[in-house]
C-alpha atoms as a PDB file:
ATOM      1  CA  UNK A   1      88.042 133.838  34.292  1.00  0.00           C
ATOM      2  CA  UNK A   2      84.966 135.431  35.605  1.00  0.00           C
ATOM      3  CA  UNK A   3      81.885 132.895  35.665  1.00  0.00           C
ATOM      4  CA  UNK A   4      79.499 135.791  35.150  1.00  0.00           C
ATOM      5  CA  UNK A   5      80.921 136.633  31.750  1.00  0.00           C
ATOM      6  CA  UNK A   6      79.762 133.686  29.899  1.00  0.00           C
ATOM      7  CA  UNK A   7      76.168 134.141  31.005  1.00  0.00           C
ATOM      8  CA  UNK A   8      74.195 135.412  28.069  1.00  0.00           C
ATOM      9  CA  UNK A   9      71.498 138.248  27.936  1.00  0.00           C
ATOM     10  CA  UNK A  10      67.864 137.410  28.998  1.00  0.00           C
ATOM     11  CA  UNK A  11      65.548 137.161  25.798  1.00  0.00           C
ATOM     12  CA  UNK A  12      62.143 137.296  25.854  1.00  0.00           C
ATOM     13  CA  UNK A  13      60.322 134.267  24.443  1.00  0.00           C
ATOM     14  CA  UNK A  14      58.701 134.511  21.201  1.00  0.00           C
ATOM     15  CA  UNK A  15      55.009 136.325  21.020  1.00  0.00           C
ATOM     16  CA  UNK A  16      52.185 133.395  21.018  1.00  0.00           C
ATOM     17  CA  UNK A  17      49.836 134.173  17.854  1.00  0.00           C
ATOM     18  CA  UNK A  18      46.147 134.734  18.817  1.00  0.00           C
ATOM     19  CA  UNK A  19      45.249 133.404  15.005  1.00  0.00           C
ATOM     20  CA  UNK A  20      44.213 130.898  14.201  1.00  0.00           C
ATOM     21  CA  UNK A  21      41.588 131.086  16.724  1.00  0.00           C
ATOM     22  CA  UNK A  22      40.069 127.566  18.254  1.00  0.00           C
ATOM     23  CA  UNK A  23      37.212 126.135  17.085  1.00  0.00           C
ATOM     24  CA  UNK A  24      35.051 125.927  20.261  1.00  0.00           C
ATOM     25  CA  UNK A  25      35.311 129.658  20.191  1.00  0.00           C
ATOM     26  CA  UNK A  26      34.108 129.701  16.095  1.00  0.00           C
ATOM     27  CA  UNK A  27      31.154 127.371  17.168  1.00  0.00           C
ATOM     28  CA  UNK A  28      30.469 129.646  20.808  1.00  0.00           C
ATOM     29  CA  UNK A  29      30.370 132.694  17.654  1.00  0.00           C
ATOM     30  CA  UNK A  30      27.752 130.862  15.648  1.00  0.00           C
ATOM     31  CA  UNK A  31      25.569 130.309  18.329  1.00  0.00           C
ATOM     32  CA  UNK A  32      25.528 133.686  19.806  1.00  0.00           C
ATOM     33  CA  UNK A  33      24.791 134.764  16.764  1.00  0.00           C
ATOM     34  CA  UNK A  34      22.175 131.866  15.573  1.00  0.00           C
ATOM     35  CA  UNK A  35      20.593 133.233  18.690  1.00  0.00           C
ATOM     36  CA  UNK A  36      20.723 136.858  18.029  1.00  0.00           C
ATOM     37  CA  UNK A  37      19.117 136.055  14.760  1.00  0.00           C
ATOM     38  CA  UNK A  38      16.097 133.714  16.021  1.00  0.00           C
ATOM     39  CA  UNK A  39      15.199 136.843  18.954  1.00  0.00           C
ATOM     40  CA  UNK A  40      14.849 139.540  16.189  1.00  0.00           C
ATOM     41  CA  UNK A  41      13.512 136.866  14.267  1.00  0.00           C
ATOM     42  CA  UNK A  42      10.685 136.386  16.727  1.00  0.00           C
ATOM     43  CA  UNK A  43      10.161 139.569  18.241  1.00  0.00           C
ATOM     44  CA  UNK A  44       9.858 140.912  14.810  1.00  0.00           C
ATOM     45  CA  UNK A  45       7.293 138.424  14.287  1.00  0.00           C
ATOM     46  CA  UNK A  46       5.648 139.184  17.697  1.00  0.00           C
ATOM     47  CA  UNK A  47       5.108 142.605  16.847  1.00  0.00           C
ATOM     48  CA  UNK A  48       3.420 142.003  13.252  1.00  0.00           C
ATOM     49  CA  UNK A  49       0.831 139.471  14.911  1.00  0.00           C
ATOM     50  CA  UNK A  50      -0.205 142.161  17.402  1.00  0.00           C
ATOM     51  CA  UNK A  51      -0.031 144.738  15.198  1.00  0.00           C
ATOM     52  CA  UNK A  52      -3.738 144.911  14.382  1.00  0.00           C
ATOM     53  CA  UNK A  53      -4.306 144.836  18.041  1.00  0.00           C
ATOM     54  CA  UNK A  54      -2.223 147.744  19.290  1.00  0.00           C
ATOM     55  CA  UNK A  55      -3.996 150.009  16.426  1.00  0.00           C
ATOM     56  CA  UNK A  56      -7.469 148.510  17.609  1.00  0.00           C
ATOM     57  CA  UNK A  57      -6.437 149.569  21.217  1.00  0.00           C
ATOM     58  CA  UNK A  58      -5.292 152.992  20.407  1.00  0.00           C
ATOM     59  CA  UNK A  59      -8.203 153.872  18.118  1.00  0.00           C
ATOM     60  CA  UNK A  60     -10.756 152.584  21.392  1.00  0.00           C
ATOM     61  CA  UNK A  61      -8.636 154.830  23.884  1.00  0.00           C
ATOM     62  CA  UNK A  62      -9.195 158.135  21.242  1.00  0.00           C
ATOM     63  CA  UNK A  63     -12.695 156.918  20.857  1.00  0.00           C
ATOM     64  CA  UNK A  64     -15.741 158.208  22.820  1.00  0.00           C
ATOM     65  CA  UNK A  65     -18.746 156.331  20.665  1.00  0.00           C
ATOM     66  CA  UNK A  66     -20.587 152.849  21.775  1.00  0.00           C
ATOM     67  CA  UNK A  67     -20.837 152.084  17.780  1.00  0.00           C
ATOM     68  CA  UNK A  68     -17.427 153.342  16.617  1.00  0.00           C
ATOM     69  CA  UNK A  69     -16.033 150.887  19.068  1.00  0.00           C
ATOM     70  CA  UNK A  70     -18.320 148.344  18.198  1.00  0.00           C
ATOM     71  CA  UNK A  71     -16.441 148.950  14.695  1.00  0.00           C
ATOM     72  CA  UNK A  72     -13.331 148.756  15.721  1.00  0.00           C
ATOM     73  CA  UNK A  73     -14.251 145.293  17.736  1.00  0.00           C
ATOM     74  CA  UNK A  74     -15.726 143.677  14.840  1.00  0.00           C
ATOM     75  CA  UNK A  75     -12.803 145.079  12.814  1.00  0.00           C
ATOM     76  CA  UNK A  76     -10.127 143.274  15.061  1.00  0.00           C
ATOM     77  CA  UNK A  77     -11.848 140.155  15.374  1.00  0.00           C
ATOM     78  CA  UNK A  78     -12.414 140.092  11.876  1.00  0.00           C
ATOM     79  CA  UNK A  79      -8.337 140.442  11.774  1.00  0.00           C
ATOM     80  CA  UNK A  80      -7.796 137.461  13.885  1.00  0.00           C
ATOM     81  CA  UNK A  81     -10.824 135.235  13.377  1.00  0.00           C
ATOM     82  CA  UNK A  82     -12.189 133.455  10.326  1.00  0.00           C
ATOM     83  CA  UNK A  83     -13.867 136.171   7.936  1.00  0.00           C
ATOM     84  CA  UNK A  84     -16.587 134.301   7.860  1.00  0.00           C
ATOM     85  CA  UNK A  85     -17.725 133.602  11.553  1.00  0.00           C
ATOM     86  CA  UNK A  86     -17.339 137.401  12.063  1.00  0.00           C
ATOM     87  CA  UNK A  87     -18.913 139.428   9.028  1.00  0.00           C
ATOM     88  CA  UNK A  88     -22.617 137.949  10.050  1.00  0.00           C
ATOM     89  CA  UNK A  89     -22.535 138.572  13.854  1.00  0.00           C
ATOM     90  CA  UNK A  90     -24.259 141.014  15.468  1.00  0.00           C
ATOM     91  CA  UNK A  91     -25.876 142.457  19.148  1.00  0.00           C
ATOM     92  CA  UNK A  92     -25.940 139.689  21.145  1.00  0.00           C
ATOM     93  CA  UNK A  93     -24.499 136.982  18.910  1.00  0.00           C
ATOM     94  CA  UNK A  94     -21.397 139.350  18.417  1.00  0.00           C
ATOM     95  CA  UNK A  95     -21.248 139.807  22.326  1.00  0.00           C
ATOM     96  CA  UNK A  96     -21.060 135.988  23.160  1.00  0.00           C
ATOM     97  CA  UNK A  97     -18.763 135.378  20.107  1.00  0.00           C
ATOM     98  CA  UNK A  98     -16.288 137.782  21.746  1.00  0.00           C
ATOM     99  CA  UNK A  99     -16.954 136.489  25.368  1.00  0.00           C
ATOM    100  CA  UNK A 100     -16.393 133.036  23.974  1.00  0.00           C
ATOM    101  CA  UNK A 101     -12.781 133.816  22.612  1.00  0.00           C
ATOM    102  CA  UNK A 102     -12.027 135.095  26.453  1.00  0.00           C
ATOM    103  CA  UNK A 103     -10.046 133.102  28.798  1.00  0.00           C
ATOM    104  CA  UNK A 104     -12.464 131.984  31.401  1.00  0.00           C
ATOM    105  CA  UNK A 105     -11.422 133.914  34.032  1.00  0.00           C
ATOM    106  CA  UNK A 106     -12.056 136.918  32.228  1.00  0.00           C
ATOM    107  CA  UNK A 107     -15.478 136.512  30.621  1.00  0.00           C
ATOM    108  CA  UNK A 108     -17.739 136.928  33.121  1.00  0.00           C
ATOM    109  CA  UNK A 109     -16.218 140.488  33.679  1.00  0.00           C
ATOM    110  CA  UNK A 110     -16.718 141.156  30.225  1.00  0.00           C
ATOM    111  CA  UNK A 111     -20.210 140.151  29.739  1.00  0.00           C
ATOM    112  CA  UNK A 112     -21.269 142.085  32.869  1.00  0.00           C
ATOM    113  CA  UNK A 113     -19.515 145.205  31.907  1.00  0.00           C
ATOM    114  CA  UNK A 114     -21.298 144.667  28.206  1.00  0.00           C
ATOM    115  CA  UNK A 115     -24.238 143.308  29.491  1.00  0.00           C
ATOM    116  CA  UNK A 116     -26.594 146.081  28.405  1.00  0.00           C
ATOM    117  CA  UNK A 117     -24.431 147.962  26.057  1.00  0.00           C
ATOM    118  CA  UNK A 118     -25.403 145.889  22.874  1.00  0.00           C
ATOM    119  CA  UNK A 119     -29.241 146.742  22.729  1.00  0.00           C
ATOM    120  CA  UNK A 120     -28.027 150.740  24.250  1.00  0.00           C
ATOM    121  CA  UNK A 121     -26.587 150.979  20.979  1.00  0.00           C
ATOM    122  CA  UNK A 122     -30.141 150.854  19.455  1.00  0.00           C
ATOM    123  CA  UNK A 123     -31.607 153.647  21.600  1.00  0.00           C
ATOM    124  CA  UNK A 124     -31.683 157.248  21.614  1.00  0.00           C
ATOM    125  CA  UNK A 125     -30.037 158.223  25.550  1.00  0.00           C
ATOM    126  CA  UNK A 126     -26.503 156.849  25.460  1.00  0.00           C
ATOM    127  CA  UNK A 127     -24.333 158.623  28.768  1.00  0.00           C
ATOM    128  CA  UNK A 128     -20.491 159.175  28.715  1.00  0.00           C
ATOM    129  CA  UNK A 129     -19.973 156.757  31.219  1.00  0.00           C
ATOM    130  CA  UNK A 130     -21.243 153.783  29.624  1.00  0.00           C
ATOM    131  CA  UNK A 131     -19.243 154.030  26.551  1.00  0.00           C
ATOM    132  CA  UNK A 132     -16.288 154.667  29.198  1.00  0.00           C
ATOM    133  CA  UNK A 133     -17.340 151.690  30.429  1.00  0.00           C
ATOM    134  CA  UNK A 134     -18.022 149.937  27.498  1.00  0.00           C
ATOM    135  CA  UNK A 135     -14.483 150.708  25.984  1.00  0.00           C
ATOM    136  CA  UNK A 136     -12.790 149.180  29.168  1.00  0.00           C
ATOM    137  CA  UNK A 137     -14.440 146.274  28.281  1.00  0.00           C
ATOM    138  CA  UNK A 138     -13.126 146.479  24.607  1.00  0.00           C
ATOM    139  CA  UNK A 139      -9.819 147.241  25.546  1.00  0.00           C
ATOM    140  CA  UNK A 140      -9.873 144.106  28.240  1.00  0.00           C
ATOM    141  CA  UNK A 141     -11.074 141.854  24.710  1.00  0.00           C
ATOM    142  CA  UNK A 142      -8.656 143.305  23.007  1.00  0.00           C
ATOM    143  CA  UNK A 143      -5.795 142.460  25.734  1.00  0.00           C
ATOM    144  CA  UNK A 144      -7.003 138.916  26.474  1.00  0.00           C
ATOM    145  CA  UNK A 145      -8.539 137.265  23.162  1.00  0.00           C
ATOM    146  CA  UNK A 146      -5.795 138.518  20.953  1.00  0.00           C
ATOM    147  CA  UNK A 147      -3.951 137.353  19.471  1.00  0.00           C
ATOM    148  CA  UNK A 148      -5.989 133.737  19.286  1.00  0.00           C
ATOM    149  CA  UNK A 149      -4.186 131.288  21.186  1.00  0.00           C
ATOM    150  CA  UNK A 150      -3.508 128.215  19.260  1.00  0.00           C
ATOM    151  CA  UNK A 151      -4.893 125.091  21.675  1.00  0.00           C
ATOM    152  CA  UNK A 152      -3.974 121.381  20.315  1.00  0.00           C
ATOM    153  CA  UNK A 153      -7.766 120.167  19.057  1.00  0.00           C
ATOM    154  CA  UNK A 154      -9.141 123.662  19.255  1.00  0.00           C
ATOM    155  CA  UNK A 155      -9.823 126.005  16.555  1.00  0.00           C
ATOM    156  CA  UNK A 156      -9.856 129.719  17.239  1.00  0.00           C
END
């Protein structure tokens, strides 16, 4: 009798089933998207709290007039800040309010770029260039003070 006749045929094993899946890889699925859900959360929430800033910077930019940006200042701060710290300020008082919401690096740049813009705005000769220059200044408010930064014992 031949030896090799009683060998059988070579079977493949039975297919391993990919369900039910583990439960580390349920949890690593919850957490991606627990995660994906907190980032739109957030950046949907960054883009609200600036979104009174990006209009204030795009109105400056379009803007040519000392006063109309003077308008649009008041208008942002009076967006972020208390209503009523705002609404009464004006000239000089406005100009230090704004200077004082500035990190301190950046305030003494403001104040000399707006240094003699707030009493200009009173006068009769106004040149291009110092509205120019007195927007840059807005614009670098508008980019530093805001949104407020909240500072443990500090109220904006």
């Amino acid at each position: 009798m031949d030896p090799l006749a009683q060998l059988k045929d070579i079977s493949t094993p039975e297919q391993i089933s990919q369900f039910p899946i583990a439960l580390g890889w349920w949890l690593l699925l919850a957490l991606l998207l627990l995660s994906l859900m907190t980032f739109f959360l957030k950046l949907k929430q960054y883009k609200k709290v600036r979104k009174n800033q990006r209009k204030a910077i795009a109105k400056i930019t379009k803007n040519t007039e000392k006063l109309e940006t003077m308008r649009i200042l008041k208008w942002a701060a009076m967006a972020y800040f208390p209503r009523h710290e705002v609404a009464s300020l004006s000239g000089n008082d406005f100009s230090t309010y704004l200077a004082e919401k500035l990190p301190i690096n950046d305030k003494d740049k403001f104040i000399k770029q707006t240094k003699d813009h707030w009493q200009s705005l009173y006068q009769k000769t106004s040149n291009e260039q110092n509205a120019e220059e007195f927007n840059q200044a807005a614009i670098l408010w508008l980019n530093k003070a805001l949104p407020p930064r909240k500072i443990k014992g500090v109220k904006a």
